[in-house]
N, C-alpha and C. Protein backbone atom coordinates (compact mmCIF):
# COMPACT_ATOMS: atom_id res chain seq x y z
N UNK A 1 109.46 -108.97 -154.12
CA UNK A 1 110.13 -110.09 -153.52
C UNK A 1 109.71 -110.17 -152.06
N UNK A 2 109.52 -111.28 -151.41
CA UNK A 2 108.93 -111.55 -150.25
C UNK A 2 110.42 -112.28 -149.11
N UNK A 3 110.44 -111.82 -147.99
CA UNK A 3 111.39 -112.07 -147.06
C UNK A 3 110.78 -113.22 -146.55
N UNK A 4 111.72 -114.21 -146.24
CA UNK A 4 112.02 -115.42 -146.14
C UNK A 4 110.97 -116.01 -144.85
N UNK A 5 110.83 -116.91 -143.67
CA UNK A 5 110.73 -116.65 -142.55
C UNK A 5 111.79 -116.12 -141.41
N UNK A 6 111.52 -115.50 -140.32
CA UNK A 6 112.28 -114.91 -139.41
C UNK A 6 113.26 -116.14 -138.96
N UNK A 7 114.35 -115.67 -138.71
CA UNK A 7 115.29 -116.84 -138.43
C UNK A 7 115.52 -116.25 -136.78
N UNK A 8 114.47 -117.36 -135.82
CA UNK A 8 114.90 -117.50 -134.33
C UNK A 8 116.73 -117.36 -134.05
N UNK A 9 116.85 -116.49 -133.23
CA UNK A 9 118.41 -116.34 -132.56
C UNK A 9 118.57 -117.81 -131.78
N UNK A 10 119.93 -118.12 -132.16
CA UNK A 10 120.54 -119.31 -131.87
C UNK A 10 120.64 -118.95 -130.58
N UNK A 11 121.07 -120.65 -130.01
CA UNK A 11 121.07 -120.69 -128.39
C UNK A 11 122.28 -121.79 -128.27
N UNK A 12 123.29 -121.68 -127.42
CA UNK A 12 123.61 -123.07 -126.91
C UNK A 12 123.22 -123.23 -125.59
N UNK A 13 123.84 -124.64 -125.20
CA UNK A 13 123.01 -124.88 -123.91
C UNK A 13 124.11 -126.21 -123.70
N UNK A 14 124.69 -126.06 -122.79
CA UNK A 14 126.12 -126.72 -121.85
C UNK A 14 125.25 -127.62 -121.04
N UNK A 15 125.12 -128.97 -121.01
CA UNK A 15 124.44 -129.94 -120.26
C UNK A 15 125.84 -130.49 -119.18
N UNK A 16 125.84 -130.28 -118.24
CA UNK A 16 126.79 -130.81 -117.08
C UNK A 16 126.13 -131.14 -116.13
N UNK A 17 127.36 -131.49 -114.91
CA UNK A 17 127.28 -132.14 -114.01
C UNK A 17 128.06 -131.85 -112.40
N UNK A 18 127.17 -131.76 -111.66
CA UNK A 18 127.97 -131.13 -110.52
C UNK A 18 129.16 -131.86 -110.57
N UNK A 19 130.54 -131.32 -109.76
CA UNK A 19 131.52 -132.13 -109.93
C UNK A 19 132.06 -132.85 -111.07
N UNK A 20 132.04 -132.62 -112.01
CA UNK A 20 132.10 -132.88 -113.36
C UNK A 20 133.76 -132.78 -114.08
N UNK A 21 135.05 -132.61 -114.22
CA UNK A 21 136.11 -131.90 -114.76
C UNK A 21 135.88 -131.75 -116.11
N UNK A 22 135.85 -132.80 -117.04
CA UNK A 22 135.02 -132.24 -118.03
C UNK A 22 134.32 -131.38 -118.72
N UNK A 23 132.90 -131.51 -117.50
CA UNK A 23 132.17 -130.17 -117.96
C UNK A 23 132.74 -129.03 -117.63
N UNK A 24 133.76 -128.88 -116.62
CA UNK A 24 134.37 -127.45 -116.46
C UNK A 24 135.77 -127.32 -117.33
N UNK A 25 135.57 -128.28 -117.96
CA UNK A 25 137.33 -128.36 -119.17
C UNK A 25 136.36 -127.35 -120.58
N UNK A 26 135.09 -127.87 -120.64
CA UNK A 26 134.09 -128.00 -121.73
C UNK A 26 134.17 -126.55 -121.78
N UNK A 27 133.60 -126.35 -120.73
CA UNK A 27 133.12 -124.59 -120.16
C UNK A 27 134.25 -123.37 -120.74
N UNK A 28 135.73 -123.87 -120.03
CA UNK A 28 136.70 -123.20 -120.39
C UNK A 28 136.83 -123.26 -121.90
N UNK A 29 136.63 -124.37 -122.41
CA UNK A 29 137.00 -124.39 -124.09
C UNK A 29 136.15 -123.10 -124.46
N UNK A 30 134.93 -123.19 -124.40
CA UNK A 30 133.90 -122.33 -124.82
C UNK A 30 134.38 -120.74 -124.20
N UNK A 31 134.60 -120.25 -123.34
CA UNK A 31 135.20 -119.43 -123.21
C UNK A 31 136.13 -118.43 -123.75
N UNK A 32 137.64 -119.73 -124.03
CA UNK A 32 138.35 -119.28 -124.76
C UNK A 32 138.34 -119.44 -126.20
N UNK A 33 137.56 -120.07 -126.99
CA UNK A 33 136.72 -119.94 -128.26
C UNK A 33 135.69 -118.52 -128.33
N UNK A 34 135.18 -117.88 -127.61
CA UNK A 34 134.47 -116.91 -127.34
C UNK A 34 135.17 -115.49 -127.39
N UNK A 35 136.27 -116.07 -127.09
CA UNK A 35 137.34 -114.67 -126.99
C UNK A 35 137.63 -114.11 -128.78
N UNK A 36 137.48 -115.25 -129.88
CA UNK A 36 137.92 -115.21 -130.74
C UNK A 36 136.92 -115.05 -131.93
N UNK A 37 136.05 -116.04 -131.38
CA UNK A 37 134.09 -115.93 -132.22
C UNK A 37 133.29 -115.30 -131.59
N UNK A 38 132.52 -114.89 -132.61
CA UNK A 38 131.07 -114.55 -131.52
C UNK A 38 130.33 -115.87 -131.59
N UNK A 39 130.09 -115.95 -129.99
CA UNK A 39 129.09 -117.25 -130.14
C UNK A 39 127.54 -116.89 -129.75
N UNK A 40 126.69 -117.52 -130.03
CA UNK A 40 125.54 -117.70 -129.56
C UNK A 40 125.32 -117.33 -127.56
N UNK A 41 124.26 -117.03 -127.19
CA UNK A 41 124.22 -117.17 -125.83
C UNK A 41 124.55 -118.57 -125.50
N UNK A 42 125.27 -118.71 -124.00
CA UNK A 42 125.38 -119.90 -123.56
C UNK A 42 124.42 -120.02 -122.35
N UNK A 43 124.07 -121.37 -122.05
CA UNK A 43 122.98 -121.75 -121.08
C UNK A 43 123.60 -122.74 -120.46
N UNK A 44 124.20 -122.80 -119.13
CA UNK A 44 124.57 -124.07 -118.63
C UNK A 44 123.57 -124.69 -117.44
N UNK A 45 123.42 -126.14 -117.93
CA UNK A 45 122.10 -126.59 -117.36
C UNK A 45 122.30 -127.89 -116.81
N UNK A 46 122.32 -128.24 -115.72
CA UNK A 46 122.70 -129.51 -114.78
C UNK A 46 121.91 -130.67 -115.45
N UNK A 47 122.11 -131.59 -115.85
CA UNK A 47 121.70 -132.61 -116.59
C UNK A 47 120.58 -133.60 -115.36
N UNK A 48 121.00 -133.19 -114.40
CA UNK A 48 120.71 -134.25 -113.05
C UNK A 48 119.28 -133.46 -112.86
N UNK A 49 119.00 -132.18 -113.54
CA UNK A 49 117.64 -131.57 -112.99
C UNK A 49 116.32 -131.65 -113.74
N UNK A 50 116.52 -132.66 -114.72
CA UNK A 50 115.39 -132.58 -115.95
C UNK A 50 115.48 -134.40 -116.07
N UNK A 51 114.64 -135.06 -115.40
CA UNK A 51 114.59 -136.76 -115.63
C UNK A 51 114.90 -137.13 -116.87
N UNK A 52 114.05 -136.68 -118.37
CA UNK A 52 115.09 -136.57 -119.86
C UNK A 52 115.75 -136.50 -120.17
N UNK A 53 116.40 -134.76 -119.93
CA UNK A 53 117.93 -134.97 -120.46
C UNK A 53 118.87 -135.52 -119.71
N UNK A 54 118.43 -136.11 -118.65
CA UNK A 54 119.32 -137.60 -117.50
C UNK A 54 119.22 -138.64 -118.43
N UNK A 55 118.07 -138.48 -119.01
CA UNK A 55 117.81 -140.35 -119.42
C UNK A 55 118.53 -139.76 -120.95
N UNK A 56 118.64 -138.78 -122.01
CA UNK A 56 119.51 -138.97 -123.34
C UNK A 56 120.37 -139.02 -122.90
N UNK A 57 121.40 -137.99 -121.69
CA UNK A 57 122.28 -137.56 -122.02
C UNK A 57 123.45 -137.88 -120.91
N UNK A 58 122.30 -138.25 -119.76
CA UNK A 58 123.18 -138.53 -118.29
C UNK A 58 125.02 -139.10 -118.75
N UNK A 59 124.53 -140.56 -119.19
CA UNK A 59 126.14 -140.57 -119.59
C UNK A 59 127.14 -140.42 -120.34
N UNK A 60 126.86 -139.06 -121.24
CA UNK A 60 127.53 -138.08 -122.11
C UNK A 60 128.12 -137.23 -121.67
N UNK A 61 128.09 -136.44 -120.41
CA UNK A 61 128.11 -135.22 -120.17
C UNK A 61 129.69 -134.89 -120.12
N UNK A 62 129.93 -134.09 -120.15
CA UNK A 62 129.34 -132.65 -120.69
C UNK A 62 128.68 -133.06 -122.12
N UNK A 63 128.06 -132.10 -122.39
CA UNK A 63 127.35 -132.26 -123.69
C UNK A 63 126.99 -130.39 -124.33
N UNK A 64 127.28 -130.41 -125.72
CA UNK A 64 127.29 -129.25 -126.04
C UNK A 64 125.99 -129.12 -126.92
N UNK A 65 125.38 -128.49 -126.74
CA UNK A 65 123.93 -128.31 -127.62
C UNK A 65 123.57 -127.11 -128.23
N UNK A 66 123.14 -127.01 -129.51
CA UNK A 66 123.12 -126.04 -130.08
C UNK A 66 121.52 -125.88 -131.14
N UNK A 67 120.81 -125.15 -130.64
CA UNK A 67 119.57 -125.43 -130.81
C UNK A 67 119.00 -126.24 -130.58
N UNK A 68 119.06 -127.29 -129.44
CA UNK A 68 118.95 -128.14 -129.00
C UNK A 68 119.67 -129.38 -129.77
N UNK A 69 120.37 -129.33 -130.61
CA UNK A 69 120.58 -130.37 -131.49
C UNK A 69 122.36 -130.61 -130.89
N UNK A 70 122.77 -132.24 -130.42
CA UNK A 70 123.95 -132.06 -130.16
C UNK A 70 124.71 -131.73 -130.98
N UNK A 71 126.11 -131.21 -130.35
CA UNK A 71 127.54 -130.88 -131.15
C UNK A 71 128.32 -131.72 -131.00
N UNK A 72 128.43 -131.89 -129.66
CA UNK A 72 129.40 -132.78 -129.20
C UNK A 72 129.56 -133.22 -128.03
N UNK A 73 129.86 -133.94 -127.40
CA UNK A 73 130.23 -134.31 -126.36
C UNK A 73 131.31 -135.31 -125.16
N UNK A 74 131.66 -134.68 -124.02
CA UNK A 74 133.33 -135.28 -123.43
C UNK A 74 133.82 -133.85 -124.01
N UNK A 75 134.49 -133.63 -124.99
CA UNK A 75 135.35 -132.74 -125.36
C UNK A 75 134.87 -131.80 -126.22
N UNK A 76 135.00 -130.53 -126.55
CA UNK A 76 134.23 -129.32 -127.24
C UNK A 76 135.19 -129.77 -128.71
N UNK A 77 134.16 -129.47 -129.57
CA UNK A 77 134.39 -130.25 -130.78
C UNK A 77 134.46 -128.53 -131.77
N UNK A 78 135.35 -127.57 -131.87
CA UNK A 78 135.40 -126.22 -132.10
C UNK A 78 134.56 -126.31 -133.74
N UNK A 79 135.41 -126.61 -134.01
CA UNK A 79 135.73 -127.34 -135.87
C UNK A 79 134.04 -127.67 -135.92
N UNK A 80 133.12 -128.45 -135.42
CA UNK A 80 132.13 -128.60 -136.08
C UNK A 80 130.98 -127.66 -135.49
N UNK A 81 131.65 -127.08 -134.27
CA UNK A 81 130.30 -125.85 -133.76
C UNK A 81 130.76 -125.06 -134.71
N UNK A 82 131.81 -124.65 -135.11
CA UNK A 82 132.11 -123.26 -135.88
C UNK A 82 131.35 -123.68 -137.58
N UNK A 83 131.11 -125.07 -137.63
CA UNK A 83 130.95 -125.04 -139.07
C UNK A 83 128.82 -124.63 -138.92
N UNK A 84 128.85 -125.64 -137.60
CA UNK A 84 127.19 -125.45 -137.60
C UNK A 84 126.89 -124.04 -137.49
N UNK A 85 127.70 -122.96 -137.16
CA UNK A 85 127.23 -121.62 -136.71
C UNK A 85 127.32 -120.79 -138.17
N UNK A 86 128.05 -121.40 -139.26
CA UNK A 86 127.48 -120.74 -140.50
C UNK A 86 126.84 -121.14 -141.28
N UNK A 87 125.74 -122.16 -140.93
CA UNK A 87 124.61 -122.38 -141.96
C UNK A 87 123.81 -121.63 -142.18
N UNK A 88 123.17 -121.08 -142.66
CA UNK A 88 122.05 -120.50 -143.04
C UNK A 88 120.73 -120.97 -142.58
């Protein structure tokens, strides 16, 4: 029997905004969700520093990303990161 391909370690990645409440409401969610799951590494990354993710995401932010693929965004959406973190 032959093993599958290697499955890359997950990443999230917190898209905010200086001055933001939101993104620091976002932050805390993730936090205290963290206390309870194991999550993925988190990456928090100023949206204002990459001209792209300004132009997808500028007026989303906060924005929660998870392999680069959104989760959610405005408010941490627990219920569907927790479902994306047991796929296979």
């Amino acid at each position: 029997m032959t093993a599958g391909p290697a499955r890359l370690p997950s990443s999230l990645t917190l898209l905010t905004r200086a001055d933001c409440d939101l993104c620091r409401e976002m932050q805390h969610a993730l936090q205290v969700l963290s206390a309870s799951t194991a999550l993925p590494p988190l990456t928090v990354l100023d949206v204002d520093s990459d001209p792209e993710l300004c132009r997808r995401f500028g007026l989303k932010v906060p924005v929660l990303l998870f392999d680069s693929t959104p989760v959610c965004s405005q408010r941490l959406d627990g219920a569907e990161l927790l479902r994306l973190l047991k796929r296979p």
